[in-house]
C-alpha atoms as a PDB file:
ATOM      1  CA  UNK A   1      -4.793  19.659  -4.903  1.00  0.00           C
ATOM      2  CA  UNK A   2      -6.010  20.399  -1.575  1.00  0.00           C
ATOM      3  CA  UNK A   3      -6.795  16.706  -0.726  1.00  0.00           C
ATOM      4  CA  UNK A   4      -2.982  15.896  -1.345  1.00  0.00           C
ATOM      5  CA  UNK A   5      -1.014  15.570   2.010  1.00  0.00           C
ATOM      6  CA  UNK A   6       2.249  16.993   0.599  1.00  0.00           C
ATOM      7  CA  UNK A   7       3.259  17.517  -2.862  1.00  0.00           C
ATOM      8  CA  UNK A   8       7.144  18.297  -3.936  1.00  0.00           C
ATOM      9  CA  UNK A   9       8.182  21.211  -5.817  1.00  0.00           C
ATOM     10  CA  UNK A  10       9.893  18.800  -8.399  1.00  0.00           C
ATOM     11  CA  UNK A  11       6.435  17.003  -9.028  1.00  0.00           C
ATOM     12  CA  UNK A  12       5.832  17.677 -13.119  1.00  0.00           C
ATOM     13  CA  UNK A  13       2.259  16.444 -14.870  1.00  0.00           C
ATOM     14  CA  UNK A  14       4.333  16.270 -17.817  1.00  0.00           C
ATOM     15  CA  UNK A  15       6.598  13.625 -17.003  1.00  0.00           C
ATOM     16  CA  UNK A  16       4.282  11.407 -15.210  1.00  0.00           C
ATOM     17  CA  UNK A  17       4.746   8.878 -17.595  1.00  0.00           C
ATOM     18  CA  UNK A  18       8.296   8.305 -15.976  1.00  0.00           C
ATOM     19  CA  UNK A  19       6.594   8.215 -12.341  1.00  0.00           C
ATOM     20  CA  UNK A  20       4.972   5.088 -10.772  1.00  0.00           C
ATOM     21  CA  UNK A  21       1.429   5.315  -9.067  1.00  0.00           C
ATOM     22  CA  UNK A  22       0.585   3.400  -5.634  1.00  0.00           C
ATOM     23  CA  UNK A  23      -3.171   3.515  -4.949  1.00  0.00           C
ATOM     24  CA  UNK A  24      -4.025   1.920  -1.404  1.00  0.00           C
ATOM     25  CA  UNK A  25      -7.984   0.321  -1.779  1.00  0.00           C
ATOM     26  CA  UNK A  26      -9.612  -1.210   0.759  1.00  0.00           C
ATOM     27  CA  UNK A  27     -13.318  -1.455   1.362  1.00  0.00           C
ATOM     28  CA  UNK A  28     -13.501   1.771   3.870  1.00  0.00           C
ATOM     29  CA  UNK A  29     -11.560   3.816   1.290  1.00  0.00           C
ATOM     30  CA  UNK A  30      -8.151   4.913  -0.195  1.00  0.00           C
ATOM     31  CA  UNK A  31      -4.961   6.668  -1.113  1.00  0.00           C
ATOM     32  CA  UNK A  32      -2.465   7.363  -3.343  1.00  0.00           C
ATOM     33  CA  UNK A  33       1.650   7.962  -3.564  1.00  0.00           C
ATOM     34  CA  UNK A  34       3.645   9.029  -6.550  1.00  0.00           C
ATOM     35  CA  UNK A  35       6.974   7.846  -6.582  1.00  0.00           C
ATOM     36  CA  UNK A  36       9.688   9.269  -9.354  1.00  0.00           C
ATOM     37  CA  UNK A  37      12.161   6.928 -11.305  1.00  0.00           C
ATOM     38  CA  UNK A  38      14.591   7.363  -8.246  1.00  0.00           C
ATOM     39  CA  UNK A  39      11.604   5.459  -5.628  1.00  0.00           C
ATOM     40  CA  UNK A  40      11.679   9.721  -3.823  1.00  0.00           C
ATOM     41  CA  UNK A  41       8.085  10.410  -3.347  1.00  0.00           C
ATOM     42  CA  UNK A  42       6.472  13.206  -5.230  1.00  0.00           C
ATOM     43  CA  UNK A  43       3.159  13.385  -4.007  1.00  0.00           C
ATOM     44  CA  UNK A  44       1.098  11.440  -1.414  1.00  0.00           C
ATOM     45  CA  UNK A  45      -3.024  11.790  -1.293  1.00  0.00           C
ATOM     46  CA  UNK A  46      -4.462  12.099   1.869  1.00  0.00           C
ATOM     47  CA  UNK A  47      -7.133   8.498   2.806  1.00  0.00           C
ATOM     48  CA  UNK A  48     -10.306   9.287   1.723  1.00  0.00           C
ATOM     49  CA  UNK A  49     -13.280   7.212   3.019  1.00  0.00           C
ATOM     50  CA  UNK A  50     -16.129   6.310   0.399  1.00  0.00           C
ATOM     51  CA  UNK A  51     -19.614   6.266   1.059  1.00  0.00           C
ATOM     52  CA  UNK A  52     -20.448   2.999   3.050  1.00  0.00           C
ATOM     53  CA  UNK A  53     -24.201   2.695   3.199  1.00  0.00           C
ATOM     54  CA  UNK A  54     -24.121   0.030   0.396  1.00  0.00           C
ATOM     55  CA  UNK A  55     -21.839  -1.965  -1.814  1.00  0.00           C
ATOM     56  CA  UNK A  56     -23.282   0.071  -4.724  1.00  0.00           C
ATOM     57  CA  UNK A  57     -22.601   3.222  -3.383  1.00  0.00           C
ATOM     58  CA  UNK A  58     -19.360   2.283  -2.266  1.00  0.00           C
ATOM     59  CA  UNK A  59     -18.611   1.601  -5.581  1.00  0.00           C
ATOM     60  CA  UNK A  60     -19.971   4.417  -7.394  1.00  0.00           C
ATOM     61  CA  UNK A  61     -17.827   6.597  -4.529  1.00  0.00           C
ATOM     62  CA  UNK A  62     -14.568   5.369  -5.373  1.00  0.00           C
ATOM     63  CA  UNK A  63     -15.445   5.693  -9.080  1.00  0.00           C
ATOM     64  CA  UNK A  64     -16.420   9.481  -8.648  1.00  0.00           C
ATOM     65  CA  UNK A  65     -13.262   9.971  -7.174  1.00  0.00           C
ATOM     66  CA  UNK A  66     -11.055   8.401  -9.581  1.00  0.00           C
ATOM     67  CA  UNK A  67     -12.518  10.280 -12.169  1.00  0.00           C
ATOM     68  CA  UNK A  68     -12.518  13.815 -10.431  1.00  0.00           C
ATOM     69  CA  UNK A  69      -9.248  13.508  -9.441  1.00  0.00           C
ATOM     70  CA  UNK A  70      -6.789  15.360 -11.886  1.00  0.00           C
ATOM     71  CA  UNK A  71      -3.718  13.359 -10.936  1.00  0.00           C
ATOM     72  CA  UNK A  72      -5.463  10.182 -11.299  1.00  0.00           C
ATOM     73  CA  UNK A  73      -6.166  10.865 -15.314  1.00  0.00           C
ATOM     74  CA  UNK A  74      -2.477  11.118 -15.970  1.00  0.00           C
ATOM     75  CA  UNK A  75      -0.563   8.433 -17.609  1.00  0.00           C
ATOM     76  CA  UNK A  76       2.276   6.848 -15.403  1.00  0.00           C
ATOM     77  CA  UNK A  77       5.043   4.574 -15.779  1.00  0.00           C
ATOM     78  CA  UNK A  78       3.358   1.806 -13.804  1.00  0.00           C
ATOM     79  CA  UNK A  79       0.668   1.465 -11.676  1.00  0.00           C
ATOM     80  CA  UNK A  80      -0.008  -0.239  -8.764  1.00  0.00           C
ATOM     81  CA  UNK A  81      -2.559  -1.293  -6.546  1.00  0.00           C
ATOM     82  CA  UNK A  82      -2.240  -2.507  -2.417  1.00  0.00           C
ATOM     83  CA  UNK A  83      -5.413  -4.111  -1.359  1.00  0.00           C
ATOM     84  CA  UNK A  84      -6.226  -4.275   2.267  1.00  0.00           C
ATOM     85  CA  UNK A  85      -8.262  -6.988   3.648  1.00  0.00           C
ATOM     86  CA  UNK A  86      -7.552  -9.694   6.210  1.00  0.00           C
ATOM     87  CA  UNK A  87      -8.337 -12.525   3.581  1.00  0.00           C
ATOM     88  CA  UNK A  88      -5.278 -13.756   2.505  1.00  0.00           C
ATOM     89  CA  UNK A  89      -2.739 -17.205   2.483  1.00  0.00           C
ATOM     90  CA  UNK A  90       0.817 -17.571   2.343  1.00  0.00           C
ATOM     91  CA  UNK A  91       2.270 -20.632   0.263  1.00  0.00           C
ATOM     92  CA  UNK A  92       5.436 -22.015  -0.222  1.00  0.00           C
ATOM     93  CA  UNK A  93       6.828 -21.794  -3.439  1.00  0.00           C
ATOM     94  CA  UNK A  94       7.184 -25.251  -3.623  1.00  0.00           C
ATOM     95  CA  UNK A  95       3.375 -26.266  -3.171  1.00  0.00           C
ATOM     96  CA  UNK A  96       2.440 -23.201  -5.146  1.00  0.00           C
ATOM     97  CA  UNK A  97      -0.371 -24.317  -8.083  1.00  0.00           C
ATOM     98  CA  UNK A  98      -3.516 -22.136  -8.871  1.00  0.00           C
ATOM     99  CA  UNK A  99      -5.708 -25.218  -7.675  1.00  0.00           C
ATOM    100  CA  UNK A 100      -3.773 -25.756  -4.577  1.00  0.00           C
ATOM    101  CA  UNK A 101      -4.009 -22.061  -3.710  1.00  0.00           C
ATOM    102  CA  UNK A 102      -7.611 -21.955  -4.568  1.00  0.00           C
ATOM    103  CA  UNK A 103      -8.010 -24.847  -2.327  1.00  0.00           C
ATOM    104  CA  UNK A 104      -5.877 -23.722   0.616  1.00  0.00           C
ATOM    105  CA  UNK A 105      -7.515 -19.883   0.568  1.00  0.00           C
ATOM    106  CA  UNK A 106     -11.325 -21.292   0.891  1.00  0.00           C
ATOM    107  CA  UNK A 107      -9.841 -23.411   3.577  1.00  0.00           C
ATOM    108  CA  UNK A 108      -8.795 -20.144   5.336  1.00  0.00           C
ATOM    109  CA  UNK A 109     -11.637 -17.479   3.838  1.00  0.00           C
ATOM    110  CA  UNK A 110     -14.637 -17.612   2.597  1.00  0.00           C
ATOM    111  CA  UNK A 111     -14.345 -17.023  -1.317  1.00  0.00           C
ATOM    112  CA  UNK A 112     -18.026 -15.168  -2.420  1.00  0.00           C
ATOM    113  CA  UNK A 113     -19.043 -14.881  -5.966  1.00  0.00           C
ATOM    114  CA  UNK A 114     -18.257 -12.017  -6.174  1.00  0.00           C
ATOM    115  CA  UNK A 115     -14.406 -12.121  -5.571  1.00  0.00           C
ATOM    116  CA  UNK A 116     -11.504 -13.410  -7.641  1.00  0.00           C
ATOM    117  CA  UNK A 117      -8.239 -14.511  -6.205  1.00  0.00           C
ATOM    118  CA  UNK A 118      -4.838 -12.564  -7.147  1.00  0.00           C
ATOM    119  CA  UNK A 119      -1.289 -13.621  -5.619  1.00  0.00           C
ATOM    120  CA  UNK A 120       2.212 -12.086  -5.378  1.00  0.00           C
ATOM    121  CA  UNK A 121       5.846 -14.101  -5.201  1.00  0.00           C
ATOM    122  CA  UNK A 122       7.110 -12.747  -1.783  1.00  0.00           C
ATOM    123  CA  UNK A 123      11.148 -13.498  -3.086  1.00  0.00           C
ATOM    124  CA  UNK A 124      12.025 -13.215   0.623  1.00  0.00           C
ATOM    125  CA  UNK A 125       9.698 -15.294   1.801  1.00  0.00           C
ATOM    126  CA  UNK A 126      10.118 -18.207  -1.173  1.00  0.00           C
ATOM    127  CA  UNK A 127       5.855 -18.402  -0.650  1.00  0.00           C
ATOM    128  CA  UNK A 128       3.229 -17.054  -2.542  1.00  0.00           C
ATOM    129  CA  UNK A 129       0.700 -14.403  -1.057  1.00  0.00           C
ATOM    130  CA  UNK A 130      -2.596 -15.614  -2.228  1.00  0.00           C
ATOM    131  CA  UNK A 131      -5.514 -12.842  -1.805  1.00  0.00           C
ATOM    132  CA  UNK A 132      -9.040 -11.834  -2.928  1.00  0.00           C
ATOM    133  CA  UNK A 133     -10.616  -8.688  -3.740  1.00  0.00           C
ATOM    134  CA  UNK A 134     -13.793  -8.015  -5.014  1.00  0.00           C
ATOM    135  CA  UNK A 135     -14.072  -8.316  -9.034  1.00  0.00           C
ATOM    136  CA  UNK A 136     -16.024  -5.348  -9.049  1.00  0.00           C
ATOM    137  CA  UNK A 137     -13.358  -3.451  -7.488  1.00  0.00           C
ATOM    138  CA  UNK A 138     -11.042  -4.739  -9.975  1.00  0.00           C
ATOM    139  CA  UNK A 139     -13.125  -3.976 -12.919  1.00  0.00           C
ATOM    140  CA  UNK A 140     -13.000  -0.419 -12.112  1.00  0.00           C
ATOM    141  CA  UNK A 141      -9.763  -0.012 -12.065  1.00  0.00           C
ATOM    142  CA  UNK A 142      -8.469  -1.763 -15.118  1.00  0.00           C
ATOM    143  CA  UNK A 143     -11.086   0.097 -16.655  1.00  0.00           C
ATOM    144  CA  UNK A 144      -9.632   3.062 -15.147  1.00  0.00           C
ATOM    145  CA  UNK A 145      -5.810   2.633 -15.717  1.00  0.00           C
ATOM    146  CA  UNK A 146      -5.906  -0.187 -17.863  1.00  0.00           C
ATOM    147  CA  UNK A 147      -2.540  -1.829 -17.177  1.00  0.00           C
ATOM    148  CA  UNK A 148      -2.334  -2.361 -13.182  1.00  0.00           C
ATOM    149  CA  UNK A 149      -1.088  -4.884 -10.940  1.00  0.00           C
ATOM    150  CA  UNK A 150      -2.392  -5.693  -7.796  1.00  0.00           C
ATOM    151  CA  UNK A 151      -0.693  -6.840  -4.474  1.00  0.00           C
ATOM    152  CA  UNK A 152      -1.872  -7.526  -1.149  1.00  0.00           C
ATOM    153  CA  UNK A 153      -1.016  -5.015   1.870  1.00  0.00           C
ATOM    154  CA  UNK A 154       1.281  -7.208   3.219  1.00  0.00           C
ATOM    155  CA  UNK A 155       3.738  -7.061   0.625  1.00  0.00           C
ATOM    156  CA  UNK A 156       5.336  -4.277   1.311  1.00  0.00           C
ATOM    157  CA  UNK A 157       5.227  -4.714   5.208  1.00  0.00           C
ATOM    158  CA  UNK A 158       6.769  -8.403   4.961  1.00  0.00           C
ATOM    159  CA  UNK A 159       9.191  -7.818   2.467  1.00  0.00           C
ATOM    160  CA  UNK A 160      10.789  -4.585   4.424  1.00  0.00           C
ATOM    161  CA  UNK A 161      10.358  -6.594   7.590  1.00  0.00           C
ATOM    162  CA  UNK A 162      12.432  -9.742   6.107  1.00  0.00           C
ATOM    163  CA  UNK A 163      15.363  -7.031   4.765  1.00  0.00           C
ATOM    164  CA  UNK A 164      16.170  -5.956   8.853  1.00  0.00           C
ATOM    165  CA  UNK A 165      18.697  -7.593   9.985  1.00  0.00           C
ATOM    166  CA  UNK A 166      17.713 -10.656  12.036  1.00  0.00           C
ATOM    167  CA  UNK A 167      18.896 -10.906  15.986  1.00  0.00           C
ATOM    168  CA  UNK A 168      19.096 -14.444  16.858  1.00  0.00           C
ATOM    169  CA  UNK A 169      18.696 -14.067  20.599  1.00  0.00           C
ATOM    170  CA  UNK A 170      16.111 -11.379  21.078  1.00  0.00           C
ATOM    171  CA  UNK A 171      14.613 -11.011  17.520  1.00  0.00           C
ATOM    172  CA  UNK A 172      12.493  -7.543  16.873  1.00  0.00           C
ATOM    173  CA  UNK A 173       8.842  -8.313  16.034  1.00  0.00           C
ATOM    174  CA  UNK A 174       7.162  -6.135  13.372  1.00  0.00           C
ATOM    175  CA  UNK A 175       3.237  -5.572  13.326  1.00  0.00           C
ATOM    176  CA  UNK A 176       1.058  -4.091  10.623  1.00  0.00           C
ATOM    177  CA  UNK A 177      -1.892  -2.091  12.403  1.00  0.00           C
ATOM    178  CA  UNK A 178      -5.036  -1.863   9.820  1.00  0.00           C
ATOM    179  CA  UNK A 179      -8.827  -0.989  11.206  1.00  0.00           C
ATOM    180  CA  UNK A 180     -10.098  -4.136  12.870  1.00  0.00           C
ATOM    181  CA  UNK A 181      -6.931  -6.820  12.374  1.00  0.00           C
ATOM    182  CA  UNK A 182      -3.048  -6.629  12.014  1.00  0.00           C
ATOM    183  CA  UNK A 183      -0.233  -8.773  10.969  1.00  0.00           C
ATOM    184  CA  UNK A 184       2.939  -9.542  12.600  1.00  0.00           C
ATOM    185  CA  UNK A 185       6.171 -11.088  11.726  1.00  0.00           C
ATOM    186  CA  UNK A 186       9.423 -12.504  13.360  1.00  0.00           C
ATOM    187  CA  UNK A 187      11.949 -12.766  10.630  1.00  0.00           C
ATOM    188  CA  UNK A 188      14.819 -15.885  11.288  1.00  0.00           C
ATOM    189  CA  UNK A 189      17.870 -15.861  10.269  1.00  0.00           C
ATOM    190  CA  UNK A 190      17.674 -19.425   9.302  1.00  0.00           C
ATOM    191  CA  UNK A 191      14.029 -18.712   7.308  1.00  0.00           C
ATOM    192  CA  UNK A 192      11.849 -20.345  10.066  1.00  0.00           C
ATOM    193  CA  UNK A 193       9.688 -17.035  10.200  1.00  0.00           C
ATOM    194  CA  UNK A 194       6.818 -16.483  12.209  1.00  0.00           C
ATOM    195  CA  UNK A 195       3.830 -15.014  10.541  1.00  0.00           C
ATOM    196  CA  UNK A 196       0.167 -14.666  11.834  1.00  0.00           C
ATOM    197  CA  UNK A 197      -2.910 -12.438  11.543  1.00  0.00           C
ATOM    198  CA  UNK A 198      -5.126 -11.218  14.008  1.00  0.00           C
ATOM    199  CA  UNK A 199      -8.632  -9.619  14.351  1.00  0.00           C
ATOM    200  CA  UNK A 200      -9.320  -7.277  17.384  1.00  0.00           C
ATOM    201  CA  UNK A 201     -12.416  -5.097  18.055  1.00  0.00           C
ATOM    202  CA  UNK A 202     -10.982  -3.685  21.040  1.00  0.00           C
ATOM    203  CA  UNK A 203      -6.991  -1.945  22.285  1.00  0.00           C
ATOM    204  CA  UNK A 204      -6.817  -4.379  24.764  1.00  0.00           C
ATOM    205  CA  UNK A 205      -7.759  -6.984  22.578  1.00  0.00           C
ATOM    206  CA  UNK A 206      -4.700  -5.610  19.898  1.00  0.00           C
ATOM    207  CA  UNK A 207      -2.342  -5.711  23.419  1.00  0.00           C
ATOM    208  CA  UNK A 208      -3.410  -9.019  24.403  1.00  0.00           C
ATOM    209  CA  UNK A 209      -2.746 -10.647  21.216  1.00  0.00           C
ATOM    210  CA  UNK A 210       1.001  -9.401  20.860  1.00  0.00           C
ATOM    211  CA  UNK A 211       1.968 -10.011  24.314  1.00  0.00           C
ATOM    212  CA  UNK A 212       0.516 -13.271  24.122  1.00  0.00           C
ATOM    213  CA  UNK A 213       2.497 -13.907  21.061  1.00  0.00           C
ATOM    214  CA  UNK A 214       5.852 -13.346  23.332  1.00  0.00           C
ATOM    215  CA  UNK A 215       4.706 -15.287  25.933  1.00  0.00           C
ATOM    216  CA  UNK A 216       4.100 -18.308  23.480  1.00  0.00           C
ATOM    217  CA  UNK A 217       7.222 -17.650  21.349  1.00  0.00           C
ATOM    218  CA  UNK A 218       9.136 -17.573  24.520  1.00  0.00           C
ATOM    219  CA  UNK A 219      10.546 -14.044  23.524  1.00  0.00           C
ATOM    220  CA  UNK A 220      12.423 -11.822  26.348  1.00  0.00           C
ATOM    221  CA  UNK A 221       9.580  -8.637  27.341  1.00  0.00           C
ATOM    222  CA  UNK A 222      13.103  -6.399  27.869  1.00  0.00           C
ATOM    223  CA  UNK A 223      15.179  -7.409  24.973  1.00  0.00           C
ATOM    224  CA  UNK A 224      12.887  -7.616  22.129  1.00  0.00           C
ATOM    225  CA  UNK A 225      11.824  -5.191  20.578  1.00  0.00           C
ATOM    226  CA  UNK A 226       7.999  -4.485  19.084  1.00  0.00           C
ATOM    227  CA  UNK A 227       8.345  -1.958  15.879  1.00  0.00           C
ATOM    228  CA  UNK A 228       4.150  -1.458  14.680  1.00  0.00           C
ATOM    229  CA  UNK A 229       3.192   0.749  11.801  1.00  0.00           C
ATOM    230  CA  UNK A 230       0.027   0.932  10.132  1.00  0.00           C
ATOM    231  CA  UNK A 231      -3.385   2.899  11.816  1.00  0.00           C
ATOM    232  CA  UNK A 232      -1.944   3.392  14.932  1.00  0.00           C
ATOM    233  CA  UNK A 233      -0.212   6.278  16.969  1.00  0.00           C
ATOM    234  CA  UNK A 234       2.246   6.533  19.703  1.00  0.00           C
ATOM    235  CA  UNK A 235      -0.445   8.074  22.490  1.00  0.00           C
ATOM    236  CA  UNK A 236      -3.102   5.726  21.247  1.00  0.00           C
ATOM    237  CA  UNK A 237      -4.391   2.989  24.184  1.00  0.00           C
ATOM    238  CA  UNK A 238      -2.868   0.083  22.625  1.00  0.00           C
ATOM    239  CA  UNK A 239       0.654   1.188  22.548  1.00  0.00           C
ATOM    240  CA  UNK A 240       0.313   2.810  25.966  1.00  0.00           C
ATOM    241  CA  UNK A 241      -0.474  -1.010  27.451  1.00  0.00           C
ATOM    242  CA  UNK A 242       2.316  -2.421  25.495  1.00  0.00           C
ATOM    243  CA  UNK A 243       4.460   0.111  27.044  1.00  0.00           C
ATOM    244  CA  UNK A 244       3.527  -1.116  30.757  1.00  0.00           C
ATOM    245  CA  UNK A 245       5.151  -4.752  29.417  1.00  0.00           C
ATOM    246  CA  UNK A 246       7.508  -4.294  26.806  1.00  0.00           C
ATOM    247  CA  UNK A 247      10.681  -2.536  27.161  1.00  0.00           C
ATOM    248  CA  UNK A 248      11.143  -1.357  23.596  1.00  0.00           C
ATOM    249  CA  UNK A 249       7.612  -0.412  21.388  1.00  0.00           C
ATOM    250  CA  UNK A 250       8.470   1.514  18.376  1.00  0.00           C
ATOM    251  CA  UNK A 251       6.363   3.247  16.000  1.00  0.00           C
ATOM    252  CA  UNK A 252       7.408   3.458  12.540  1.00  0.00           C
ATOM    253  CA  UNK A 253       7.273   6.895  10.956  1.00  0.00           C
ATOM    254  CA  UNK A 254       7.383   7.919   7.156  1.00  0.00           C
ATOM    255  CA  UNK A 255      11.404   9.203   6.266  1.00  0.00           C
ATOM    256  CA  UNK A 256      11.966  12.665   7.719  1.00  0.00           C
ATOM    257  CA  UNK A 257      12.981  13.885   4.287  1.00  0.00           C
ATOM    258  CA  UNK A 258       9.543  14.043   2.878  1.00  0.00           C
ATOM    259  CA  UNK A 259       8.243  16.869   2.529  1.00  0.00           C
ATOM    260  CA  UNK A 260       4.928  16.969   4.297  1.00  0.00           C
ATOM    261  CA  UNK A 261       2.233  20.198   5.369  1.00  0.00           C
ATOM    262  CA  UNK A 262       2.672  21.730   8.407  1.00  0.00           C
ATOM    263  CA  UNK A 263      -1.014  20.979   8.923  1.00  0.00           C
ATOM    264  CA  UNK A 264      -1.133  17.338   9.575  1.00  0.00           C
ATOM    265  CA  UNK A 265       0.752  15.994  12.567  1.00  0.00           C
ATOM    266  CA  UNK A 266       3.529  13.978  11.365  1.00  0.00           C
ATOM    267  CA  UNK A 267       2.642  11.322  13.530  1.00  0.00           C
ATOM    268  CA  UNK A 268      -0.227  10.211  11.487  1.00  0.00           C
ATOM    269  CA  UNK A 269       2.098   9.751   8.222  1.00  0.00           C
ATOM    270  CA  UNK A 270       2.911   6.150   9.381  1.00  0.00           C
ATOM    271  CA  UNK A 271      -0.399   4.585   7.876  1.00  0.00           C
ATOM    272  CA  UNK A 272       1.057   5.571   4.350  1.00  0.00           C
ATOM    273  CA  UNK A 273       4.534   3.354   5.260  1.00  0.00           C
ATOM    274  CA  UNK A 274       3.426   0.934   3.493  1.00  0.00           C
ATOM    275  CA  UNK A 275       1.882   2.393   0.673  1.00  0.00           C
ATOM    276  CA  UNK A 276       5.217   4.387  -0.045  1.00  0.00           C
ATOM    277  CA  UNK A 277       7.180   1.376   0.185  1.00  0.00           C
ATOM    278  CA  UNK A 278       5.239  -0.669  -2.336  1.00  0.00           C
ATOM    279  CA  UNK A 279       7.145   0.808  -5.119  1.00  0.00           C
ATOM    280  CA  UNK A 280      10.733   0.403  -3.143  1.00  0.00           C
ATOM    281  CA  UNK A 281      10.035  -3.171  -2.660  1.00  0.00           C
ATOM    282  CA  UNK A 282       9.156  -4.217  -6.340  1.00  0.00           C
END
């Protein structure tokens, strides 16, 4: 189990079938949590990156490592799956039909061929997230585990974000941090949310986006604070030039009761937030 970050002493193969699996897949690689009946993580897998030189081989990558991974072949309780990918719509509940989605998310995204649309009822929210993933993805893993359901990244982050407690003067802002984009929230008291995506290739591009997002939403540089989580760290250039403007930047860490090895920095463990969270927010 040396590709596990941290594994707890209570962790039993033989009652896995009263555990729920998380498995974070994107297209650059993934991860895995194992949560008990009691949403206390048991084990978390370290993000493993699959062999990019082709779609093929990224396929047969991930596929090799679902099968040679022990704690994969178990049976669990329920199993879930967090997709990351930038493609994705929000709905009302009200609008909400499979034609009008399919309609609104190729007015958004490109839909290929090659990808089939899924969608999750954000409660919070009263909207629909509408996403794609790629069908071969999808076939492996039913294959796999058979029974799985599949939810976009943002669940997790937007319904977490929506349970704070709203500040009507100076609200917080939340931002989700992946590889090359990042969402970010304002949660209102009175439901009038804001929610947008970005794509950055650059820090400075990540900094520019959020501040511009204050300046536009009118929100106070002192007051309000930023919380991020996701692929980021507090030394990393991005938060250091958010620091020269905002007041309060905070970045989210994984609960200090986990137990985690001594051997990664603990600062990392906020890319697996959400991951861990997917099965406290269901």
């Amino acid at each position: 189990m040396d590709d596990l970050v941290f594994v707890e002493s209570t962790f039993d193969k033989n009652k896995t079938e009263e555990y729920n699996l998380s498995i974070r897949v994107g297209s650059d690689g993934f991860s895995f949590s194992i949560l008990n009946g009691n949403k206390k993580c048991l084990a978390l897998k370290r993000f493993q990156t699959f062999d990019q030189n082709s779609t093929i081989e990224t396929l047969n990558s991930f596929k090799e490592q679902i099968r040679n991974n022990e704690l994969l072949n178990l049976k669990y309780k329920t199993i879930s799956v967090l997709w990351v990918s930038n493609k994705s719509v929000l709905i009302p509940n009200e609008f909400y039909s499979e034609q009008f989605a399919f309609e609104s998310f190729q007015l958004c995204h490109e839909l290929s061929e090659e990808e089939v649309l899924e969608q999750n009822n954000i409660s919070a929210l009263e909207s629909y997230c509408v996403f794609s993933i790629p069908n071969n993805f999808k076939e492996v893993l039913i294959q796999q585990f058979s029974t799985v359901k599949f939810y976009h990244h943002t669940y997790p982050f937007y319904s977490c974000a929506i349970k704070e407690e709203p500040h009507d003067n100076n609200p917080n802002i939340f931002v989700n941090i992946q590889k090359s984009f990042f969402h970010i929230i304002i949660p209102d008291r009175n439901n009038k949310h804001f929610i947008n995506s970005f794509s950055y290739t650059e820090d400075s591009d990540l900094a520019y986006y959020i501040l511009n997002v204050y300046k536009q939403q009118k929100l106070n540089n002192e007051r309000s604070k930023l919380i991020v989580d996701g692929l980021i760290q507090e030394e990393s250039k991005s938060i250091q030039l958010l620091k020269k403007y905002l007041t309060h930047v905070e970045v989210k860490l994984l609960p200090t009761e986990l137990r985690i090895k001594n051997a990664i920095p603990h600062k990392e463990y906020n890319q697996y937030i959400n991951l861990i969270n997917l099965s406290r927010c269901e």
